[in-house]
C-alpha atoms as a PDB file:
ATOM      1  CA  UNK A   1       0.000   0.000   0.000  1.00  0.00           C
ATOM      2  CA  UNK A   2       3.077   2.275   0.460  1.00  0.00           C
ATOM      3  CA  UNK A   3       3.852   2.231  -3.248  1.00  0.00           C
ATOM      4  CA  UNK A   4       0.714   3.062  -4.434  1.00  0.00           C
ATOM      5  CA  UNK A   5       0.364   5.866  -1.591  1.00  0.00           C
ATOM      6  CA  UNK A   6       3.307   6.935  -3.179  1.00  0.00           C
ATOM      7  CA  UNK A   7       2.265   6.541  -6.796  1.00  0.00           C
ATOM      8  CA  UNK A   8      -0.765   8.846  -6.034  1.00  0.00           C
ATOM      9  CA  UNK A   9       1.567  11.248  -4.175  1.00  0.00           C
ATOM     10  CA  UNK A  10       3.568  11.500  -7.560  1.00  0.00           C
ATOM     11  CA  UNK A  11       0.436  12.866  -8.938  1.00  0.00           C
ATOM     12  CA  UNK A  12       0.476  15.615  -7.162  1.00  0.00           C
ATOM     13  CA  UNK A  13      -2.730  15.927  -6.030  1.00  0.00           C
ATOM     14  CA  UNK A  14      -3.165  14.373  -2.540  1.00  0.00           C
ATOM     15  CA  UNK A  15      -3.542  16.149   0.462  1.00  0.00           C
ATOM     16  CA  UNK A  16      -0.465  17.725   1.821  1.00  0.00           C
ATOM     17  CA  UNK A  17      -2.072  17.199   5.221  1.00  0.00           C
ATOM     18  CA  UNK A  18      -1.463  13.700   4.708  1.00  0.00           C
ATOM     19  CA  UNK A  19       1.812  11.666   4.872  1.00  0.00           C
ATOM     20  CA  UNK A  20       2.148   8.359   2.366  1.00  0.00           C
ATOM     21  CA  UNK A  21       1.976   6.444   5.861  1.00  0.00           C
ATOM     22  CA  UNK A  22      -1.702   7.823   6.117  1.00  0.00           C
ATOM     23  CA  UNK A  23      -2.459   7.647   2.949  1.00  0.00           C
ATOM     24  CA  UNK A  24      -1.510   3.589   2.891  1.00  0.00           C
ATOM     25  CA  UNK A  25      -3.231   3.249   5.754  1.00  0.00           C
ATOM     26  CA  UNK A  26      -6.681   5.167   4.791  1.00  0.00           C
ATOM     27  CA  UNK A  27      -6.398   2.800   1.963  1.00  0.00           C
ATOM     28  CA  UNK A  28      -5.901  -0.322   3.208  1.00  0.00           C
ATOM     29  CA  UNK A  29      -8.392  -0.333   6.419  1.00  0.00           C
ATOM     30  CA  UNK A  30     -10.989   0.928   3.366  1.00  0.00           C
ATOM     31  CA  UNK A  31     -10.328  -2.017   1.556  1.00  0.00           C
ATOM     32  CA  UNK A  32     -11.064  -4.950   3.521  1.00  0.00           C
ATOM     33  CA  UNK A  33     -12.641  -7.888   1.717  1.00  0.00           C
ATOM     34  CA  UNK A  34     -14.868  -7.861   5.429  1.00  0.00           C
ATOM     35  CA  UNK A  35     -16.405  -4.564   3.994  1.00  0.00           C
ATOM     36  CA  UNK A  36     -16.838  -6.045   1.084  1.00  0.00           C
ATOM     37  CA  UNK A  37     -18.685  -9.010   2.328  1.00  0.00           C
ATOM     38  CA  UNK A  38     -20.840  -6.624   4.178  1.00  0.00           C
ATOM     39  CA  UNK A  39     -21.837  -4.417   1.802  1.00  0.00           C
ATOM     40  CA  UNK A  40     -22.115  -6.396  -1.759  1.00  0.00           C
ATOM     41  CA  UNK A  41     -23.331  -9.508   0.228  1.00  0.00           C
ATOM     42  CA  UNK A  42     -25.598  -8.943   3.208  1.00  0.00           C
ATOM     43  CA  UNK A  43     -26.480  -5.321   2.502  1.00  0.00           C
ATOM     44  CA  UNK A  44     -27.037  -6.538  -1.317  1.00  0.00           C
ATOM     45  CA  UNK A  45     -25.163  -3.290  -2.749  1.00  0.00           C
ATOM     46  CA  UNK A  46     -24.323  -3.768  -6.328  1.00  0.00           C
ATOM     47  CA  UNK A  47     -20.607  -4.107  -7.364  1.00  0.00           C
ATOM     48  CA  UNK A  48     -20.590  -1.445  -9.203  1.00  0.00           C
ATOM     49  CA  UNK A  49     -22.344   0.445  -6.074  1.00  0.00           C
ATOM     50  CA  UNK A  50     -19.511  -0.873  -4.070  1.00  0.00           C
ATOM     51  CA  UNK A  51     -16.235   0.723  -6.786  1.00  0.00           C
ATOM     52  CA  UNK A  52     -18.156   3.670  -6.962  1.00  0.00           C
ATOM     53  CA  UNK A  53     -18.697   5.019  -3.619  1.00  0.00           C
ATOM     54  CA  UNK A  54     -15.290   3.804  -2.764  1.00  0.00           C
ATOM     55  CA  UNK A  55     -13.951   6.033  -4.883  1.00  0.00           C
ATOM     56  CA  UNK A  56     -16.179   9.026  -3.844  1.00  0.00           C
ATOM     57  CA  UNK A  57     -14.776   8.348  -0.468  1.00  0.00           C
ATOM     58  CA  UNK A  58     -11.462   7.966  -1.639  1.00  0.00           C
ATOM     59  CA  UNK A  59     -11.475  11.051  -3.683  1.00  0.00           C
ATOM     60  CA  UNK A  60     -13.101  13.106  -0.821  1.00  0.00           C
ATOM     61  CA  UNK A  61     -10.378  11.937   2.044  1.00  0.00           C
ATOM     62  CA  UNK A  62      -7.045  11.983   0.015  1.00  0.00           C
ATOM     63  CA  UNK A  63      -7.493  14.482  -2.819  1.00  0.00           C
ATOM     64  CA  UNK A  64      -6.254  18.152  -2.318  1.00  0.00           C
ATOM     65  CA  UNK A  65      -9.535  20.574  -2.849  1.00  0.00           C
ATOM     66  CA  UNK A  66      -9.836  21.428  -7.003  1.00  0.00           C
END
């Protein structure tokens, strides 16, 4: 995770707020198969559903404001 924290640093648009340790670690605890298994299976969310407000979230906690 502390490659591709520092992959997306490279792009320079992450919060400066945020260190790649953060960043991995935002990441990884996001991106449990546990959530997925509670979301896509017992709360019946689509997969698609699932990619797509991960990434909202994703964008919203590690992206520097436009």
């Amino acid at each position: 995770m502390r490659d591709f924290a520092a992959d997306l640093r490279a792009t320079g648009e992450l919060r400066e707020d945020l260190d790649d340790d953060t960043v991995a670690d935002i990441i990884w605890s996001m991106n449990g198969t546990e959530y997925w298994m509670l979301l896509v299976e017992q709360r019946h969310w689509t997969p698609d559903t699932f990619r797509d407000r991960l990434a909202d979230a994703w964008r919203r906690l590690l992206l520097a404001e436009p």
